[in-house]
C-alpha atoms as a PDB file:
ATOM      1  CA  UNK A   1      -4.686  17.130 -25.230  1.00  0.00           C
ATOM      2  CA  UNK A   2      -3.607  19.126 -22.368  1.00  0.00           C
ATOM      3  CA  UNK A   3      -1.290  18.257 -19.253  1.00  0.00           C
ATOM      4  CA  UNK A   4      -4.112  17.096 -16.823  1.00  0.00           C
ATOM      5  CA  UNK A   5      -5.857  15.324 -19.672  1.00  0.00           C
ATOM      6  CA  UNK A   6      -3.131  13.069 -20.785  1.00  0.00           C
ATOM      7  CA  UNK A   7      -2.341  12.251 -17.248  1.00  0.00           C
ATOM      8  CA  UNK A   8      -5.545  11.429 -16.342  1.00  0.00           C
ATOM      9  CA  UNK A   9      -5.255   8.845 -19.576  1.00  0.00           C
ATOM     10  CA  UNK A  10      -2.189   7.724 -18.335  1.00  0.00           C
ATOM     11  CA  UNK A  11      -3.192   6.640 -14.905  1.00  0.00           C
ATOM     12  CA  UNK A  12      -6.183   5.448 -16.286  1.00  0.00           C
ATOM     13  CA  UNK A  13      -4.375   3.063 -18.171  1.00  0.00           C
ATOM     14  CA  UNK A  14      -1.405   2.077 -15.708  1.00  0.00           C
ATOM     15  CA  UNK A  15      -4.436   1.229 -12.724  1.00  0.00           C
ATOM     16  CA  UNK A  16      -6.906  -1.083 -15.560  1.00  0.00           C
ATOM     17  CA  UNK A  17      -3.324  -2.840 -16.461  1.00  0.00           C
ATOM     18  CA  UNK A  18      -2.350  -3.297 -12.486  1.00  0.00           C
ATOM     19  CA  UNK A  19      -6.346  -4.508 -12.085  1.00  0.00           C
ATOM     20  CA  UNK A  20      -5.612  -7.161 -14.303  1.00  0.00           C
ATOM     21  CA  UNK A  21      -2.282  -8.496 -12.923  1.00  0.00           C
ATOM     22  CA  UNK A  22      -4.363 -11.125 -10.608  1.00  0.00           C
ATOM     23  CA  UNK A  23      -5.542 -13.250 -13.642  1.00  0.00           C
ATOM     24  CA  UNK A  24      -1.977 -13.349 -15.392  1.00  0.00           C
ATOM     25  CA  UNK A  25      -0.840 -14.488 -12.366  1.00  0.00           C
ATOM     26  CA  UNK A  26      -3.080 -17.398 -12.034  1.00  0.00           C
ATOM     27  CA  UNK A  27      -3.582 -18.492 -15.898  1.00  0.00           C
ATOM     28  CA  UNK A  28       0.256 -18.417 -16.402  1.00  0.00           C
ATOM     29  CA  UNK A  29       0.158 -21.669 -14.376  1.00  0.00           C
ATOM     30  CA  UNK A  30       3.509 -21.421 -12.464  1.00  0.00           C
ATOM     31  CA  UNK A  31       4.802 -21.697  -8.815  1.00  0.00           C
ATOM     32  CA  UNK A  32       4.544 -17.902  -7.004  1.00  0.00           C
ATOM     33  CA  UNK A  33       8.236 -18.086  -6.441  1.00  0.00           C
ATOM     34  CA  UNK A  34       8.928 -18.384  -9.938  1.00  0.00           C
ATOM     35  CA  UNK A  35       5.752 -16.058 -11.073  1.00  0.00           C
ATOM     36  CA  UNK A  36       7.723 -13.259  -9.394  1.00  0.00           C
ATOM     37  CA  UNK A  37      11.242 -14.501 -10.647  1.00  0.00           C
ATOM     38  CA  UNK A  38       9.872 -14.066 -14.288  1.00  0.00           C
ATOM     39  CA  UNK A  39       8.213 -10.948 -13.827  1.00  0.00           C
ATOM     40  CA  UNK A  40      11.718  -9.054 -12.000  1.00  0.00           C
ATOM     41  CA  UNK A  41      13.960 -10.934 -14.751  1.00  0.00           C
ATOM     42  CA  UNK A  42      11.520  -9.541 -17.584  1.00  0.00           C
ATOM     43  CA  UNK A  43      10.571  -6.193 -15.752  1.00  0.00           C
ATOM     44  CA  UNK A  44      14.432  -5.438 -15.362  1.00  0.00           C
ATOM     45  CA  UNK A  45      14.678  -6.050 -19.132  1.00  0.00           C
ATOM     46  CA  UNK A  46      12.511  -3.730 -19.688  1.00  0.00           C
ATOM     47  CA  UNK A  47      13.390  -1.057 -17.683  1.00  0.00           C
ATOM     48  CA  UNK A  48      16.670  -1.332 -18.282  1.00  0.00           C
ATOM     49  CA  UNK A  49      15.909  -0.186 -21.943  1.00  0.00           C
ATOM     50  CA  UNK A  50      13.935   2.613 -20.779  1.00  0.00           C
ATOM     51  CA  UNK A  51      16.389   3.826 -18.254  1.00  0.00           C
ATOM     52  CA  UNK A  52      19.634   3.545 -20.996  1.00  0.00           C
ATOM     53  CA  UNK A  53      16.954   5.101 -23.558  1.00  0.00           C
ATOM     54  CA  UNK A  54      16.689   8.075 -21.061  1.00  0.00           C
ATOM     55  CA  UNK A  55      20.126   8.561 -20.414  1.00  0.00           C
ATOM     56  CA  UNK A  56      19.706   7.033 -16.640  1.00  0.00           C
ATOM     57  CA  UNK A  57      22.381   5.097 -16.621  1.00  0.00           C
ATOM     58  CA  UNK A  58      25.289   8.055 -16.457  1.00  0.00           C
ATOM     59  CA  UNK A  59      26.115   9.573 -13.279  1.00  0.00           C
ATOM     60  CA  UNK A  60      23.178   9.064 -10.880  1.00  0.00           C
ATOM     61  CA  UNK A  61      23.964   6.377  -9.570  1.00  0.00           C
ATOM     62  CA  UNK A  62      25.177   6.123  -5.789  1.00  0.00           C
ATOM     63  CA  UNK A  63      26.121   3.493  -2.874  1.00  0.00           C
ATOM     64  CA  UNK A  64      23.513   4.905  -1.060  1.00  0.00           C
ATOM     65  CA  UNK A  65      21.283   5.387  -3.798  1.00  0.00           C
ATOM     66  CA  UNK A  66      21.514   1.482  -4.843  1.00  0.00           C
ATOM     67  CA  UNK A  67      21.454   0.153  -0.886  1.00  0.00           C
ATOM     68  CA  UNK A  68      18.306   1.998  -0.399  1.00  0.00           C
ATOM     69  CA  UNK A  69      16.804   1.073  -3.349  1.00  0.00           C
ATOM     70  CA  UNK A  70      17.417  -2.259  -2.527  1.00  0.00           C
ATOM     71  CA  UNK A  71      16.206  -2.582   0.447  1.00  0.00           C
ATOM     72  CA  UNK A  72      13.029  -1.174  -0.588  1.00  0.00           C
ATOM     73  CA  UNK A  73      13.434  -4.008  -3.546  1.00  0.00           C
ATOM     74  CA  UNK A  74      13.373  -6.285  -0.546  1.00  0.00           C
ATOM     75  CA  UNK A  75      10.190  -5.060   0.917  1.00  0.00           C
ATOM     76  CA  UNK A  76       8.795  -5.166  -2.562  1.00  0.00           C
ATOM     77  CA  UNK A  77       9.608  -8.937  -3.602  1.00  0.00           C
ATOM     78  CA  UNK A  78       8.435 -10.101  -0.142  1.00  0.00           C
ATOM     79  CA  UNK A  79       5.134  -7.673  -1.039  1.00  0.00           C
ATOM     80  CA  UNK A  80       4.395  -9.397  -4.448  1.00  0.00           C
ATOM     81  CA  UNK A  81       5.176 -12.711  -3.358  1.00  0.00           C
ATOM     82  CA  UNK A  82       2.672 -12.419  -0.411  1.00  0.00           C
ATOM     83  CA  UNK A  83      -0.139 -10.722  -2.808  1.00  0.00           C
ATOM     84  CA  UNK A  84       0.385 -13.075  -5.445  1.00  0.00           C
ATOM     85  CA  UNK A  85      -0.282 -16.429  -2.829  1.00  0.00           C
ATOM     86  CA  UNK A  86      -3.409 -14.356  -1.549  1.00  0.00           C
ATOM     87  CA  UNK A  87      -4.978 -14.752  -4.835  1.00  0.00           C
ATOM     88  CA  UNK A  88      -5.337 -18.493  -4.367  1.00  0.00           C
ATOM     89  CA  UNK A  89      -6.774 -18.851  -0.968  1.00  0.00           C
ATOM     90  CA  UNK A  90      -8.592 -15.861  -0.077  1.00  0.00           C
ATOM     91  CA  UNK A  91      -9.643 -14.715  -4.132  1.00  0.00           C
ATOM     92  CA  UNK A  92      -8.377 -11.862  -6.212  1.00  0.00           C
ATOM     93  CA  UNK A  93     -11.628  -9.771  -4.795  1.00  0.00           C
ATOM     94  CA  UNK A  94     -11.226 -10.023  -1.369  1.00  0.00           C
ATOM     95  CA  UNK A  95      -7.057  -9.867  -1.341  1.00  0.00           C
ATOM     96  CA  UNK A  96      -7.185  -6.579  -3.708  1.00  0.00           C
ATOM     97  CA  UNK A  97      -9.995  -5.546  -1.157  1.00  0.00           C
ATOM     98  CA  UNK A  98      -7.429  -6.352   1.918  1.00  0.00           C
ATOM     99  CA  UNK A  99      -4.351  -5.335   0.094  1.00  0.00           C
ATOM    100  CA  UNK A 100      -5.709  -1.858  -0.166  1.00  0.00           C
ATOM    101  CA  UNK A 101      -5.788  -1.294   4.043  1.00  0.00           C
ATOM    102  CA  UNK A 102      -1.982   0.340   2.429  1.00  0.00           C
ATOM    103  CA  UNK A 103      -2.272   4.324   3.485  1.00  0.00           C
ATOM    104  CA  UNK A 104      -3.149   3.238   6.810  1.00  0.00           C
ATOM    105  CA  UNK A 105      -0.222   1.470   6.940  1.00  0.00           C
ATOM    106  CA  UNK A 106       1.693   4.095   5.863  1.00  0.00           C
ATOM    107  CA  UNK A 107       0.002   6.493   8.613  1.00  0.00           C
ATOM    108  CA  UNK A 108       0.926   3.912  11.124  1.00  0.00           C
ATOM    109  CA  UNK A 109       4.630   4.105   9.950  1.00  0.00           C
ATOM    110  CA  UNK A 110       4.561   8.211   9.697  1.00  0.00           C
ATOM    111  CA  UNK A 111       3.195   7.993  13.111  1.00  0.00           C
ATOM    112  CA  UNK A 112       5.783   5.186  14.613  1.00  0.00           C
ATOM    113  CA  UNK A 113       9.001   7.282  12.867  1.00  0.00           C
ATOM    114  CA  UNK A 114       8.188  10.353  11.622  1.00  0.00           C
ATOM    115  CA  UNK A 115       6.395  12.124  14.122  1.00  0.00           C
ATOM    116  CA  UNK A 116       3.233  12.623  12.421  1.00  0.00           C
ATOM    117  CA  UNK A 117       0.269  13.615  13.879  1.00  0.00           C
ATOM    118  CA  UNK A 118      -2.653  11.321  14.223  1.00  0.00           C
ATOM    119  CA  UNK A 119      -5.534  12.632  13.790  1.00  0.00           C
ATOM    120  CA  UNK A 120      -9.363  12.019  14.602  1.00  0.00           C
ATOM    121  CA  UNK A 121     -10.200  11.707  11.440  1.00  0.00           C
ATOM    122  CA  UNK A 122      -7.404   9.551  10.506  1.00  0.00           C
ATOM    123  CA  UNK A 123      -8.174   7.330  13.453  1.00  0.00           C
ATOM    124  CA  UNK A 124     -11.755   7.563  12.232  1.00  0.00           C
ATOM    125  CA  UNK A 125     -11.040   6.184   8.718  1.00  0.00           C
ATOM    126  CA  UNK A 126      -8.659   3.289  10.385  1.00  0.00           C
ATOM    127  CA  UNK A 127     -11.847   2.117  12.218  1.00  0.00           C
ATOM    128  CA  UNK A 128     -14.065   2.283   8.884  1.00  0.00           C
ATOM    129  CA  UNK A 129     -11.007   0.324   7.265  1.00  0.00           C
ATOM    130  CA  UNK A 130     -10.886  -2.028  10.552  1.00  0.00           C
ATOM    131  CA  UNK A 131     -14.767  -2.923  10.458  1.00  0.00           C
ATOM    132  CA  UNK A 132     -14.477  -3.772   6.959  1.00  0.00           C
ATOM    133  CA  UNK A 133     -12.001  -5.742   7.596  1.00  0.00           C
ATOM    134  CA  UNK A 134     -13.434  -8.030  10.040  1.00  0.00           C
ATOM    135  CA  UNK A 135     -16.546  -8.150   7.834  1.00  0.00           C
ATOM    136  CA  UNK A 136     -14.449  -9.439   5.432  1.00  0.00           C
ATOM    137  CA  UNK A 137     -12.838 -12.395   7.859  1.00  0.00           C
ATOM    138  CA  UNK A 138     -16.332 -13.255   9.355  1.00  0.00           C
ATOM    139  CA  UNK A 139     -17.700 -13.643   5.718  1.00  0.00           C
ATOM    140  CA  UNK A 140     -18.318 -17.357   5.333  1.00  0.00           C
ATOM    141  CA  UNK A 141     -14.955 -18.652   3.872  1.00  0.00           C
ATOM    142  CA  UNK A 142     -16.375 -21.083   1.275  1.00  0.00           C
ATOM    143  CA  UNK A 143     -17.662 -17.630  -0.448  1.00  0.00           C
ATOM    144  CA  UNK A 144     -16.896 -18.703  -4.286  1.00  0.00           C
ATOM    145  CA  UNK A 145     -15.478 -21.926  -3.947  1.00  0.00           C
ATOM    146  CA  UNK A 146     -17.055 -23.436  -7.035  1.00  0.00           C
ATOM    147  CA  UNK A 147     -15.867 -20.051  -8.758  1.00  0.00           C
ATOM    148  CA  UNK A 148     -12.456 -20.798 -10.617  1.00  0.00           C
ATOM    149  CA  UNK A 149      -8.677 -21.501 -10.145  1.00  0.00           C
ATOM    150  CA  UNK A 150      -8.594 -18.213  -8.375  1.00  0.00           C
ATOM    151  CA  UNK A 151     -10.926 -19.407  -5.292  1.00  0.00           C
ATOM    152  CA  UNK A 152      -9.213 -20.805  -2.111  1.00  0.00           C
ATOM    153  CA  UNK A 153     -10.012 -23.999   0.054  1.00  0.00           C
ATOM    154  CA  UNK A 154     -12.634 -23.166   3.040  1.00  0.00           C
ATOM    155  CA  UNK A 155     -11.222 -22.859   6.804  1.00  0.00           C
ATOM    156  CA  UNK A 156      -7.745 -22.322   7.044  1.00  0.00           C
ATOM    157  CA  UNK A 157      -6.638 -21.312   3.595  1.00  0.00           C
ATOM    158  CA  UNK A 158      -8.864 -18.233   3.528  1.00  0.00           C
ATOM    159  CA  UNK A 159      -7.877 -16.521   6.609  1.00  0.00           C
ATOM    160  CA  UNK A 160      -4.247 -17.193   5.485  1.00  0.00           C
ATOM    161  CA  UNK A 161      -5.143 -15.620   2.549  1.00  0.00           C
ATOM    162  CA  UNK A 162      -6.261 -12.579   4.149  1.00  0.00           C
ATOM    163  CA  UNK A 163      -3.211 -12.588   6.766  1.00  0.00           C
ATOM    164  CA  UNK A 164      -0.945 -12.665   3.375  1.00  0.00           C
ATOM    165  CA  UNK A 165      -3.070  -9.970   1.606  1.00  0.00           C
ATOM    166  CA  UNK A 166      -2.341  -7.802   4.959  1.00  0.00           C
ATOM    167  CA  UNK A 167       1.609  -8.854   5.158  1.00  0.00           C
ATOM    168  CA  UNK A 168       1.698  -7.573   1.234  1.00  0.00           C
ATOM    169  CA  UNK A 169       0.141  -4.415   2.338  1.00  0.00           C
ATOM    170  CA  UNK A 170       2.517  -3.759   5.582  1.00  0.00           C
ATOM    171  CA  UNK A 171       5.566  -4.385   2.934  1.00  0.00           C
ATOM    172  CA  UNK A 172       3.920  -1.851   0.334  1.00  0.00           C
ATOM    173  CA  UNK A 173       4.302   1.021   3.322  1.00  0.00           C
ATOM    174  CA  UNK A 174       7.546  -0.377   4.399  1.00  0.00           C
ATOM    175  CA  UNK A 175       8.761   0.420   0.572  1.00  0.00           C
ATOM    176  CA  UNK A 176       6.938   3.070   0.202  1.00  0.00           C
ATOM    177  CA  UNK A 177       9.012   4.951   3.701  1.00  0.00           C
ATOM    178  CA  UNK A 178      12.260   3.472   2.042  1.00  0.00           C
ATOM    179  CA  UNK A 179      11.645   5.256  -1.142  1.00  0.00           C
ATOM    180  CA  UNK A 180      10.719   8.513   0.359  1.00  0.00           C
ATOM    181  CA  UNK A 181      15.243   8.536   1.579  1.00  0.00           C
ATOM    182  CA  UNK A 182      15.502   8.809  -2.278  1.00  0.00           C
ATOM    183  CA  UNK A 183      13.574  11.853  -3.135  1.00  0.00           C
ATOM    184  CA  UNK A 184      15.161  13.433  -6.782  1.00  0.00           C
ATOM    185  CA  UNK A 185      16.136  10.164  -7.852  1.00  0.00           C
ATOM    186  CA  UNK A 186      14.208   9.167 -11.568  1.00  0.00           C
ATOM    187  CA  UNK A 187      11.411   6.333 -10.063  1.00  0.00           C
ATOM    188  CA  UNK A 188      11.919   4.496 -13.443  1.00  0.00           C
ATOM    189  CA  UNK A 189      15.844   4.036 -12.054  1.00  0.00           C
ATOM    190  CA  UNK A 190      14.716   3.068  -8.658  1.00  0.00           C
ATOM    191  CA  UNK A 191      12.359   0.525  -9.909  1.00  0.00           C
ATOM    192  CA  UNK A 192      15.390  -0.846 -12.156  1.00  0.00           C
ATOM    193  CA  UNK A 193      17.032  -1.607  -9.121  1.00  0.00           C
ATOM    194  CA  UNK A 194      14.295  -2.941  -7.285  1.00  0.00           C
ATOM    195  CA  UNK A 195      13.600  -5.559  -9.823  1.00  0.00           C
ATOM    196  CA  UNK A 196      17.287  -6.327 -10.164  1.00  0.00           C
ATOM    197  CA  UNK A 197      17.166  -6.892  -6.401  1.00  0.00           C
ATOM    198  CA  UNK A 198      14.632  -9.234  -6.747  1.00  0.00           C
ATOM    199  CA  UNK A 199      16.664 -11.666  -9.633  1.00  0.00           C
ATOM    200  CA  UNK A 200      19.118 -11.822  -6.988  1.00  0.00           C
ATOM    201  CA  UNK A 201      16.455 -12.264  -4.681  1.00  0.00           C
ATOM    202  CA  UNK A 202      14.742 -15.126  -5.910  1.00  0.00           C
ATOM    203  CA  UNK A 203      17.583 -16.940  -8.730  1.00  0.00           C
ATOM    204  CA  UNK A 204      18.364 -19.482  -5.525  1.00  0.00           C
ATOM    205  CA  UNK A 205      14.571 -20.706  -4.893  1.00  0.00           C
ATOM    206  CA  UNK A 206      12.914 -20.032  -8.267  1.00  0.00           C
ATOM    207  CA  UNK A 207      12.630 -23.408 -10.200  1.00  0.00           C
ATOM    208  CA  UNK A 208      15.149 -22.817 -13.086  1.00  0.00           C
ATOM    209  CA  UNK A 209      16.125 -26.383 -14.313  1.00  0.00           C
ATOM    210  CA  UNK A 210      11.822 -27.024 -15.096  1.00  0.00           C
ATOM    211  CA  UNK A 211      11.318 -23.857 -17.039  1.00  0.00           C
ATOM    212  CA  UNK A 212       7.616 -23.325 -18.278  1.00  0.00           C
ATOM    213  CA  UNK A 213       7.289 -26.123 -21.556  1.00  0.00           C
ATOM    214  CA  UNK A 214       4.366 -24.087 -23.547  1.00  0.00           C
ATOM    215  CA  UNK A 215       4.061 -20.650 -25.100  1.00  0.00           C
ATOM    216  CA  UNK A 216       1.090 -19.686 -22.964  1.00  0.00           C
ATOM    217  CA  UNK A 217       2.953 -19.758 -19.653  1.00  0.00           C
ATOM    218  CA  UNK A 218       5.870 -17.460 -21.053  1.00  0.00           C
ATOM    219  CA  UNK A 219       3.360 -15.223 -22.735  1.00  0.00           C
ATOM    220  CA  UNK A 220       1.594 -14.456 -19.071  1.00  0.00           C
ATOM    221  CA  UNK A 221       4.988 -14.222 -17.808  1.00  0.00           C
ATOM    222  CA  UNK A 222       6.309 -11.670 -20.186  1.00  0.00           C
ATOM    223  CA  UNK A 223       3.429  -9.899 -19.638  1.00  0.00           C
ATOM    224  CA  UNK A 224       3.829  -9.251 -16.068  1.00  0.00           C
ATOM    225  CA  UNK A 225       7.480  -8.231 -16.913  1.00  0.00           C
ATOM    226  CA  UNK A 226       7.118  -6.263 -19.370  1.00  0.00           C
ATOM    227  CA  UNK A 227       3.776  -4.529 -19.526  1.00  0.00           C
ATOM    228  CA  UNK A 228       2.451  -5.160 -15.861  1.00  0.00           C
ATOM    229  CA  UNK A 229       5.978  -4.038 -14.625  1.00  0.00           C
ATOM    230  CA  UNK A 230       7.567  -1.941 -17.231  1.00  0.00           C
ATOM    231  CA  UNK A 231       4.885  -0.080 -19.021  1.00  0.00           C
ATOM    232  CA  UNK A 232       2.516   0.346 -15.983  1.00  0.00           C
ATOM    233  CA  UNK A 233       5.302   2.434 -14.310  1.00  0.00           C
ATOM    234  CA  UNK A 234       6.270   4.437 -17.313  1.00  0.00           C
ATOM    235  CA  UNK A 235       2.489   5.384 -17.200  1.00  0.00           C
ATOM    236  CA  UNK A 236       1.938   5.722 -13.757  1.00  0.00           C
ATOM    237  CA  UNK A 237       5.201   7.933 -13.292  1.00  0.00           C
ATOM    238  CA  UNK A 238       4.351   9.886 -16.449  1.00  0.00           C
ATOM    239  CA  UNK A 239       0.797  10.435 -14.546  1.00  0.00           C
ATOM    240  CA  UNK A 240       2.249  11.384 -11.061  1.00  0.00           C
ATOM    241  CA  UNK A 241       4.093  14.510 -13.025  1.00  0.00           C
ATOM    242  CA  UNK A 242       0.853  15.713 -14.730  1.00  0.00           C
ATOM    243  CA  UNK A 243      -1.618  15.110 -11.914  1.00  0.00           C
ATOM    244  CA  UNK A 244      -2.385  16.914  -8.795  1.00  0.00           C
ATOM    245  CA  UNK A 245      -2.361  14.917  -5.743  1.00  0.00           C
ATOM    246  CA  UNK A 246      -6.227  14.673  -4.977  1.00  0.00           C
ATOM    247  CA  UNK A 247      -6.626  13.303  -8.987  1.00  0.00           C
ATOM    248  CA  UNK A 248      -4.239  10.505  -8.358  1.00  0.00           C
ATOM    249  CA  UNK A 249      -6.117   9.499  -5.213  1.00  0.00           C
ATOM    250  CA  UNK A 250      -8.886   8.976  -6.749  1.00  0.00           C
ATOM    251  CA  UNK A 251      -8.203   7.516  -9.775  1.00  0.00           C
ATOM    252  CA  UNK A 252      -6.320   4.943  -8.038  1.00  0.00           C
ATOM    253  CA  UNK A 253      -9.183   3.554  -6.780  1.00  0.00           C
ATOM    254  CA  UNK A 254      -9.514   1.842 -10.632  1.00  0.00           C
ATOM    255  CA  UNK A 255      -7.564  -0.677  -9.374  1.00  0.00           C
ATOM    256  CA  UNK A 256      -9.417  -2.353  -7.137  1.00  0.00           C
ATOM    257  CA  UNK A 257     -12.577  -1.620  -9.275  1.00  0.00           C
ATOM    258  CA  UNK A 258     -10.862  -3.645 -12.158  1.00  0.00           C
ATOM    259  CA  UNK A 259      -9.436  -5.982 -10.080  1.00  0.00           C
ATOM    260  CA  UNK A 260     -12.779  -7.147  -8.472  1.00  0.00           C
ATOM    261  CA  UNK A 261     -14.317  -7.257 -12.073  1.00  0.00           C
ATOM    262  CA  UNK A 262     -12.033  -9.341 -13.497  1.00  0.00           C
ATOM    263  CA  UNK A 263     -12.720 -11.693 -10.158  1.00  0.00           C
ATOM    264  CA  UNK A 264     -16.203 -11.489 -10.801  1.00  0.00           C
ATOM    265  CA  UNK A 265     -16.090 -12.030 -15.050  1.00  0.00           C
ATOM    266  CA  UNK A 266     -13.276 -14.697 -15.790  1.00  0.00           C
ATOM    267  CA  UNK A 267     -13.900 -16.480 -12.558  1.00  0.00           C
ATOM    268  CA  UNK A 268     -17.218 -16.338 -11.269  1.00  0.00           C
ATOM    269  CA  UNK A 269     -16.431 -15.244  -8.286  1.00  0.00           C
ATOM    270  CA  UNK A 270     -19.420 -13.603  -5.745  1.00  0.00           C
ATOM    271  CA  UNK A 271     -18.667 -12.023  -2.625  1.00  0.00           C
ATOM    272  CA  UNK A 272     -21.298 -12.174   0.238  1.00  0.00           C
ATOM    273  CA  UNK A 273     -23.265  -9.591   0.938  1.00  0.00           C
ATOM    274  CA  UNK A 274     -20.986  -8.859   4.361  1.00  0.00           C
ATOM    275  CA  UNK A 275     -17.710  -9.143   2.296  1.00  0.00           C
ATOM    276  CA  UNK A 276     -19.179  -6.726  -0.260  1.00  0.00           C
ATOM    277  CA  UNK A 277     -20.107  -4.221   2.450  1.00  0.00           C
ATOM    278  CA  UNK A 278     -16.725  -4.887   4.265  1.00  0.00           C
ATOM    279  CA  UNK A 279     -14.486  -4.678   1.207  1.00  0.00           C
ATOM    280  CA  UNK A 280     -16.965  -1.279   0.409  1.00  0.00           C
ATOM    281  CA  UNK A 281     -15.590  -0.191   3.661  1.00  0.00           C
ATOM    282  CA  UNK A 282     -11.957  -0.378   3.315  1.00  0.00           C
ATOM    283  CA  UNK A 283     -12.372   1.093  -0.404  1.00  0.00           C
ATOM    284  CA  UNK A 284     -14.007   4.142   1.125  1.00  0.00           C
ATOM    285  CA  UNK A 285     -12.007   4.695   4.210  1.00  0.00           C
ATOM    286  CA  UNK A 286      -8.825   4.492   1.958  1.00  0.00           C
ATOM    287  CA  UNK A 287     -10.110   6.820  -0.647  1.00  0.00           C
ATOM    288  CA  UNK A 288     -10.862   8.973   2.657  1.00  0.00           C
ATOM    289  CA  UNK A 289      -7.714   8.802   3.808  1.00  0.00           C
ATOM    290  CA  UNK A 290      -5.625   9.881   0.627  1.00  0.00           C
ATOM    291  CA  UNK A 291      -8.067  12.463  -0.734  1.00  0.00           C
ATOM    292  CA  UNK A 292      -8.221  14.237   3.207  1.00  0.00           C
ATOM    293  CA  UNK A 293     -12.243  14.508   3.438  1.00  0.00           C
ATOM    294  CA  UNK A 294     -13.492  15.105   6.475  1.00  0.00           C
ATOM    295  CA  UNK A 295     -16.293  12.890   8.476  1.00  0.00           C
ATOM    296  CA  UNK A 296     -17.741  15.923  10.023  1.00  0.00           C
ATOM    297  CA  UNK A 297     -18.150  19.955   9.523  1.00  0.00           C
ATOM    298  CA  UNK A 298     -15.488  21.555  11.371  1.00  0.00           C
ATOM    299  CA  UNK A 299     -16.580  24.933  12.983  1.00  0.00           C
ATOM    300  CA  UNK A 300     -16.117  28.536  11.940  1.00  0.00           C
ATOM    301  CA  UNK A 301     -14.575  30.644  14.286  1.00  0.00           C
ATOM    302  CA  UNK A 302     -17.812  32.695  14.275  1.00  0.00           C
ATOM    303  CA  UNK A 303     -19.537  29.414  15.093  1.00  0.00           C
ATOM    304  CA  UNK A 304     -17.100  28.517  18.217  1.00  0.00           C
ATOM    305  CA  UNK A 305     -17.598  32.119  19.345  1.00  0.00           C
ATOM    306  CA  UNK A 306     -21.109  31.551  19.584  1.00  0.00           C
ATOM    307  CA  UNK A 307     -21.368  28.312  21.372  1.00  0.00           C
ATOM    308  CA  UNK A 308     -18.406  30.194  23.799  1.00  0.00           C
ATOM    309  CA  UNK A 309     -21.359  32.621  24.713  1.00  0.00           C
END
């Protein structure tokens, strides 16, 4: 198997494994706060093994490298624990769908700090993303609510839902511009300290004196540590050296895919026919964005000479 192949495997794997993370989250049963708790205490397990099994651990870390890191942990807690309280009042379908307005997010931020240039066709794929969007919030909120333990009250609790699913998206980007002050460092060390960050985080609010009493709960929990934490970046890292840019794009976009499948097959859960269009919308605006098509034919210069004349 060549290069290319095996990545392409790789990310494969790492986005049907982040797809599913929405139904451990709910069947484990447990308080967000201490779903996230779990999976940073058994994610930094984990990656601590892989980073001392890699030789990590000796002579790259910095000061600067671990306060950056952190604060991108930060970002990241804050990002998980508003994606993970989505799931419950706006579904895993139509928070995944939200959670993915991320790269223009990003382009907002690169814009904002970095100087970089809007363009038309950026600005052209936020609207795409933005009518999807409100699609999404005018869909009728009780959409599902006989579906499962993933479905969220009517009124209220769904636009919440979607205001959370947006918050964990604007964190994503916010993480995303920390991490990009740390280019060279290994990402397996960087997520090691994010996760470590959030123990720290979250030791003072996570329930610890009513741990979970069955098997079942710390089986979803370990999970999310170690394989939806651990694993999934060894793969997704491993795929990000193999792949070029435009591949990752679009397999990415398995994600969501998965994530809405698993929505629809353990829960039950059916978007309406305007939420399915909007959440269509933000998926292809997004896929847009990071891949860099274009919404119309740009001219030759033999073309613009012509229309000079």
């Amino acid at each position: 198997m060549d290069s290319t192949a095996r990545g392409t495997v790789e990310m494969t794997a790492a986005m049907v494994i982040l797809g599913t993370i929405g139904w451990f989250v709910v069947m484990s049963g447990e308080a967000i706060m201490d779903v996230v708790f779990w999976r940073c205490a058994f994610g930094a397990i984990t990656l601590l093994i892989i980073c001392a099994a890699l030789g990590l651990l000796r002579g790259r870390l910095s000061l600067r490298i671990i306060v950056i890191a952190a604060l991108g942990g930060a970002a990241i807690v804050i990002n998980w624990l508003l994606l993970f309280s989505s799931f419950s009042r706006a579904s895993i379908s139509i928070a995944t769908a939200v959670y993915n307005t991320q790269p223009f997010m990003l382009v907002g931020f690169g814009s904002l700090f970095f100087s970089e240039r809007l363009t038309l066709t950026k600005l052209a794929w936020l609207g795409i993303a933005f009518a999807g969007l409100l699609l999404i919030v005018q869909g009728s909120p009780d959409a599902g609510s006989d579906a499962g333990p993933n479905t969220g009250n009517v009124g209220t609790d769904y636009f919440i839902g979607i205001a959370m699913a947006l918050g964990a998206a604007f964190f994503w980007a916010v993480a995303a511009i920390v991490t990009k002050k740390l280019k060279g460092t290994p990402p397996h060390l960087i997520a090691l300290i994010q996760v470590c960050v959030g123990v720290v985080i979250l030791a003072p609010f996570a329930d610890l004196s009513h741990l979970p009493a069955d098997v079942w709960s710390w089986s979803m929990l370990a999970t999310l540590g170690v394989v939806h934490t651990g694993l999934m970046y060894i793969l997704m890292y491993g795929a990000i050296q193999k792949l070029p840019t435009y591949l990752q794009g679009s397999l990415s976009f398995i994600y969501p895919v998965v994530a809405i499948l698993v929505d629809v097959v353990a829960f039950g859960h059916r978007l309406h026919p305007a939420q399915m269009v909007g959440g269509a919308a933000i998926l292809v605006a997004a896929a847009g964005m990071n891949l860099g098509w274009t919404l119309w034919k740009s001219k030759t210069p033999a073309e613009s000479t012509q229309a000079i004349k």
